[in-house]
C-alpha atoms as a PDB file:
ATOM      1  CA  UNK A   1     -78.028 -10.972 -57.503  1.00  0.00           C
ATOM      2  CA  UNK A   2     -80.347 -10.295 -60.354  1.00  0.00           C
ATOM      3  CA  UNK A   3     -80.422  -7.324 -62.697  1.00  0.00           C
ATOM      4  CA  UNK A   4     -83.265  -5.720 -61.265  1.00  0.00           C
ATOM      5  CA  UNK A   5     -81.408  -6.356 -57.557  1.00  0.00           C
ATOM      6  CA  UNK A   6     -78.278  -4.630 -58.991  1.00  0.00           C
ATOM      7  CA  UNK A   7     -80.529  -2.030 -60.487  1.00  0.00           C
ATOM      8  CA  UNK A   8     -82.171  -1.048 -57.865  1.00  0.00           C
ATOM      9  CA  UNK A   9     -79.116  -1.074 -55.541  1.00  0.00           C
ATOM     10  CA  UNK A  10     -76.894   1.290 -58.303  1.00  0.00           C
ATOM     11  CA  UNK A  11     -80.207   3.315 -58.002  1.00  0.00           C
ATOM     12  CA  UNK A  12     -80.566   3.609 -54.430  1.00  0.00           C
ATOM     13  CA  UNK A  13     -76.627   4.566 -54.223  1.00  0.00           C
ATOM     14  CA  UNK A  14     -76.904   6.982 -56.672  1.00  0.00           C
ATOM     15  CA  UNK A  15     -80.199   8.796 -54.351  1.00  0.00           C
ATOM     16  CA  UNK A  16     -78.272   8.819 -51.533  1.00  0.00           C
ATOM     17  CA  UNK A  17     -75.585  10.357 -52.772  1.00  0.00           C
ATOM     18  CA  UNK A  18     -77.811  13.032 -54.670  1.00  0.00           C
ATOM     19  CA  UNK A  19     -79.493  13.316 -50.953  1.00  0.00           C
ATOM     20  CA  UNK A  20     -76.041  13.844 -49.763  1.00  0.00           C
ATOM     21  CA  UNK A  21     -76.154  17.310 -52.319  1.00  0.00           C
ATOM     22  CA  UNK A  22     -79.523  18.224 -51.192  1.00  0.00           C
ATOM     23  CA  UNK A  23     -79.427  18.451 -47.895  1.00  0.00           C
ATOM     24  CA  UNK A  24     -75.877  20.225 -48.097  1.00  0.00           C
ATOM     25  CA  UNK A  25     -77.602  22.934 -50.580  1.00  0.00           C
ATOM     26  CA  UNK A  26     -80.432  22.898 -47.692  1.00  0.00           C
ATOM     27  CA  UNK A  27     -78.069  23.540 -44.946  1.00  0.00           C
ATOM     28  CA  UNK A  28     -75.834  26.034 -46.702  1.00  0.00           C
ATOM     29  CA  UNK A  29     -79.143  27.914 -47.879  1.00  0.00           C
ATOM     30  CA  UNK A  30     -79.792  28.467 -43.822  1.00  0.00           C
ATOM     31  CA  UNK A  31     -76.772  29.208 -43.236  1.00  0.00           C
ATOM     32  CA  UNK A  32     -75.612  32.041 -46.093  1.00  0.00           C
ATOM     33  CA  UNK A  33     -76.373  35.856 -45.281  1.00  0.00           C
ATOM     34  CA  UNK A  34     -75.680  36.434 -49.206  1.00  0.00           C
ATOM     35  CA  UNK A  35     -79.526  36.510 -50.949  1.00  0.00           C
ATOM     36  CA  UNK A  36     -78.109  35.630 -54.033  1.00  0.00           C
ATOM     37  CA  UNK A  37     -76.222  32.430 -52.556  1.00  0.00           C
ATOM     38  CA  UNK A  38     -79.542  31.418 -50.582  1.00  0.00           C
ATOM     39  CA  UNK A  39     -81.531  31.729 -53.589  1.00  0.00           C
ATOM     40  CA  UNK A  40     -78.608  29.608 -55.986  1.00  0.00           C
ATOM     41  CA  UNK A  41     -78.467  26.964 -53.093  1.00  0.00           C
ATOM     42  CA  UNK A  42     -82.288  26.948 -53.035  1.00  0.00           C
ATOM     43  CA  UNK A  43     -82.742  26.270 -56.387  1.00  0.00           C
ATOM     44  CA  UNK A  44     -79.797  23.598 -56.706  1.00  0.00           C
ATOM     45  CA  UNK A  45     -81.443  21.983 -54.286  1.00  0.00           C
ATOM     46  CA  UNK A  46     -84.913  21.355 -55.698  1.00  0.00           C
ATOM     47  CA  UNK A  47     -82.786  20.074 -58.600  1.00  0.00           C
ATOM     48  CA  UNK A  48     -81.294  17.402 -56.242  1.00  0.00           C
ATOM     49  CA  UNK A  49     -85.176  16.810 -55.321  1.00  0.00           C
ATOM     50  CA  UNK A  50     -86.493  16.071 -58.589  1.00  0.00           C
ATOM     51  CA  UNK A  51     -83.070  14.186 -59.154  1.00  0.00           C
ATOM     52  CA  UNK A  52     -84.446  12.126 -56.289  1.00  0.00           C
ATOM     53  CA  UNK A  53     -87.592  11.732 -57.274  1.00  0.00           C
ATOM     54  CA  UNK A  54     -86.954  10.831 -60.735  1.00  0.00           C
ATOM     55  CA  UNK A  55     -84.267   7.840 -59.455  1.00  0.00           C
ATOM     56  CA  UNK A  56     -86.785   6.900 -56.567  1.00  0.00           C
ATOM     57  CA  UNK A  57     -89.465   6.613 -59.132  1.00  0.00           C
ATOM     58  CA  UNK A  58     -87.502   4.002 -60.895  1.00  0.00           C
ATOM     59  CA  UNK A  59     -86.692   2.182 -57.918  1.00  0.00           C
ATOM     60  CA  UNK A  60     -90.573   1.496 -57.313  1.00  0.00           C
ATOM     61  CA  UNK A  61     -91.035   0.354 -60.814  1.00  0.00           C
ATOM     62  CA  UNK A  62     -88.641  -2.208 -60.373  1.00  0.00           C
ATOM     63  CA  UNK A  63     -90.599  -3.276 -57.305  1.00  0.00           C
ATOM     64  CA  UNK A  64     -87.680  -1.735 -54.539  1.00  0.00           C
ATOM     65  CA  UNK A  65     -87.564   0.737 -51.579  1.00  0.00           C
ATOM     66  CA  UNK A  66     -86.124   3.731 -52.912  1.00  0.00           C
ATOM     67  CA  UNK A  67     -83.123   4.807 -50.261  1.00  0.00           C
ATOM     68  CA  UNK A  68     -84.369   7.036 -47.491  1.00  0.00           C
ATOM     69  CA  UNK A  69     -80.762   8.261 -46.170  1.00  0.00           C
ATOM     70  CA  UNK A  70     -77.631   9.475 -46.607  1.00  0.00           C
ATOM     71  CA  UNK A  71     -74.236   8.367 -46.402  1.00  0.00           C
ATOM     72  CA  UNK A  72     -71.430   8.589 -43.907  1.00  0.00           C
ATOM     73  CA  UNK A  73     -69.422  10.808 -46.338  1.00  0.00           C
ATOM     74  CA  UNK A  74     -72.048  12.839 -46.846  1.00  0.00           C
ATOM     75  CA  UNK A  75     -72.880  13.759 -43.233  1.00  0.00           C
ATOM     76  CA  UNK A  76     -68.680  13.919 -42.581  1.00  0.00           C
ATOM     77  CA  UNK A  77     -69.080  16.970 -45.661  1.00  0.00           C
ATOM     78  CA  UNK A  78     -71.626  19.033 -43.425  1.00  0.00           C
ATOM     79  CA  UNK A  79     -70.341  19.032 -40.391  1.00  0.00           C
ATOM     80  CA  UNK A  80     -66.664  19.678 -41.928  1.00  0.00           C
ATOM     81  CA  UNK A  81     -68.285  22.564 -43.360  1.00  0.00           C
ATOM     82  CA  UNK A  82     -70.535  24.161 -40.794  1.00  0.00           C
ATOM     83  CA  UNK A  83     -67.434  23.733 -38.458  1.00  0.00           C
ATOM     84  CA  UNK A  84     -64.502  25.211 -40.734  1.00  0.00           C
ATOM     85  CA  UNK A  85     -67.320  28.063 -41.868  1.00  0.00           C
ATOM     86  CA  UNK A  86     -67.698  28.674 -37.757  1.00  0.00           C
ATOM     87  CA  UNK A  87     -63.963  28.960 -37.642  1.00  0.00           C
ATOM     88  CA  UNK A  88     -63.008  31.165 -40.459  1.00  0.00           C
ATOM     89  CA  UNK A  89     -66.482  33.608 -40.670  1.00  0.00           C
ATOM     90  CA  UNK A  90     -66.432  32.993 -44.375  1.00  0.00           C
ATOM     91  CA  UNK A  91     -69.214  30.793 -44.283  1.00  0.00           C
ATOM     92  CA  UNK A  92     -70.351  31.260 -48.093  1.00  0.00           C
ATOM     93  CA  UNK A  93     -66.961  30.369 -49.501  1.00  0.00           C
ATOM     94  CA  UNK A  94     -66.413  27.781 -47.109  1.00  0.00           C
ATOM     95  CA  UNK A  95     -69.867  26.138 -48.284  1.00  0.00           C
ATOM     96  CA  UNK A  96     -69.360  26.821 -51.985  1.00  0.00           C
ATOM     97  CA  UNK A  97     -66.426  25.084 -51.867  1.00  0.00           C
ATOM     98  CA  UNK A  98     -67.489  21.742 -49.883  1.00  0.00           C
ATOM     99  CA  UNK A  99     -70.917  22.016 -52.516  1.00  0.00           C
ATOM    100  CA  UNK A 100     -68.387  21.876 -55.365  1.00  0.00           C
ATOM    101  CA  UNK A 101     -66.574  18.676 -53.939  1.00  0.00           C
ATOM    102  CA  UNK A 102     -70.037  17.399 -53.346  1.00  0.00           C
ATOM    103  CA  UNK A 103     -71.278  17.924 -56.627  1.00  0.00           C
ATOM    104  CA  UNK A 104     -67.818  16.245 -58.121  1.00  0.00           C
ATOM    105  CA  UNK A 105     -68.780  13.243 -55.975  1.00  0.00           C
ATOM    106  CA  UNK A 106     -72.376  12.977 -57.538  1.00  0.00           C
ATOM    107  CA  UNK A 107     -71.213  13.550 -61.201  1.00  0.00           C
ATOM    108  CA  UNK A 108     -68.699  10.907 -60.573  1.00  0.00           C
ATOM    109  CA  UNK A 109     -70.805   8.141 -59.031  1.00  0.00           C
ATOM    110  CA  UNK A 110     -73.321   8.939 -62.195  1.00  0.00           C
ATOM    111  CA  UNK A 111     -70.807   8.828 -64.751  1.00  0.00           C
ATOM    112  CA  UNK A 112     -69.294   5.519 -62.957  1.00  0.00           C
ATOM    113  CA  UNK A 113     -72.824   3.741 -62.880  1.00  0.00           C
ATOM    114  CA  UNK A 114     -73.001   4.483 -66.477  1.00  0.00           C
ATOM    115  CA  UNK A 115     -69.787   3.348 -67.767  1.00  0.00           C
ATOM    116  CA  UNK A 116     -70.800  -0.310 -66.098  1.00  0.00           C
ATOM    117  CA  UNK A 117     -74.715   0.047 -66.876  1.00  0.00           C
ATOM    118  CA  UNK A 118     -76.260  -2.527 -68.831  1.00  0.00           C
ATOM    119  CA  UNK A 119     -78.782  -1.365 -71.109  1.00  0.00           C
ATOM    120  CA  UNK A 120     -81.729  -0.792 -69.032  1.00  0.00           C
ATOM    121  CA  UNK A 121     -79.819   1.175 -66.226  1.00  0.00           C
ATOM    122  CA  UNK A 122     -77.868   3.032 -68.851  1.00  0.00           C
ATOM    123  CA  UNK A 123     -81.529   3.778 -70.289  1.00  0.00           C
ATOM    124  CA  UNK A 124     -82.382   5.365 -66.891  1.00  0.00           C
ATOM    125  CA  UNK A 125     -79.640   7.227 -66.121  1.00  0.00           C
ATOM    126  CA  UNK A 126     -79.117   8.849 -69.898  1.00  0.00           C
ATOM    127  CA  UNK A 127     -81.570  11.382 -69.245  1.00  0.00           C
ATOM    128  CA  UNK A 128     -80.591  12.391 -65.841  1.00  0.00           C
ATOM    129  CA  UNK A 129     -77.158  13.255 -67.182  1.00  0.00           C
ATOM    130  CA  UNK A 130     -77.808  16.812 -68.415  1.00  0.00           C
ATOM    131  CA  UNK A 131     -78.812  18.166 -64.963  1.00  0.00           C
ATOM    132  CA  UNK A 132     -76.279  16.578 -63.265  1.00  0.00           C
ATOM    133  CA  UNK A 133     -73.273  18.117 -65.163  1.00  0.00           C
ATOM    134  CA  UNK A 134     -75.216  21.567 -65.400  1.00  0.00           C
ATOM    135  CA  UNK A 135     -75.604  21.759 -61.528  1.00  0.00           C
ATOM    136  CA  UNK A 136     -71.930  20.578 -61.617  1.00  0.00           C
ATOM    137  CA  UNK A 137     -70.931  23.307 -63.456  1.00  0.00           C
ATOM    138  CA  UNK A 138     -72.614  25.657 -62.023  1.00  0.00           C
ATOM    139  CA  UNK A 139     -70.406  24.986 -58.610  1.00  0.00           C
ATOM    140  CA  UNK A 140     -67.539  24.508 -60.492  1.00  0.00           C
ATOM    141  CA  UNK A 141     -67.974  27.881 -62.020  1.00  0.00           C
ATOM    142  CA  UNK A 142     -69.091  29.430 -58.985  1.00  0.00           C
ATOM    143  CA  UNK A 143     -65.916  28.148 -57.052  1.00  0.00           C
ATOM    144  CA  UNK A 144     -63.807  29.393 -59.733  1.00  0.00           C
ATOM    145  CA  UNK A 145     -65.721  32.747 -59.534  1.00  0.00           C
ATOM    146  CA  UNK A 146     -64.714  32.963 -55.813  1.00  0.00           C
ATOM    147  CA  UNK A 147     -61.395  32.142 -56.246  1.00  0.00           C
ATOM    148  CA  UNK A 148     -61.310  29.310 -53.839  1.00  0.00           C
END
């Protein structure tokens, strides 16, 4: 496969996962009585959007079909969560918590695209970085806030 191929196919990983995030955040937003939590997940999840959009726009420019779906992992994550949130009525902790594992997940498939990137995909990616590890941490924190 070409570099543009293998490009384009790191890219449209990389979207799906990030969809993965966004339509957790999405879901959990619904879900949440907590205004504060709905409004967080709201906003974390128009930064998964423009994540989107920003990697999808780079798929096109290297002539591919930016990745309309999610992935099996991803789907497992909500209805895990939706189901353990049902059984313990601690829906918001239950979701913070699965939105922090999905967050490591998407932090770690950016950071391993990277570290094998060749110079135009590591070009790409470079400026993407910052808002992934700030919504990262802002689960991260969050989780530790909660205790869970």
């Amino acid at each position: 496969m070409n570099a543009m191929g293998t490009t384009t196919e790191q890219l449209n990983e990389l979207i799906a996962i990030t969809r993965d995030g966004e339509r957790l955040y999405e879901h959990a937003r619904k879900e949440v009585k907590d205004p504060e939590l709905r409004e967080l997940f709201s906003e974390m999840c128009q930064a998964k959007k423009e994540l989107i959009q920003a990697l999808a726009a780079k798929v096109e420019a290297n002539k591919g079909e930016p990745e309309s779906g999610r992935t099996l992992t991803g789907t497992i994550r909500q209805v895990y969560a939706d189901i353990k949130a049902e059984l313990t009525n601690n829906d918001a902790t239950t979701y913070i918590s699965q939105l922090e594992k999905t967050e490591d997940r998407i932090l770690h498939a950016f950071e391993d695209a990277l570290e094998n990137a060749d110079v135009g995909l590591h070009s790409l990616l470079g400026p993407e970085m910052p808002k992934v590890r700030a919504c990262h941490d802002r689960m991260r924190d969050l989780k530790k806030a909660i205790g869970k």
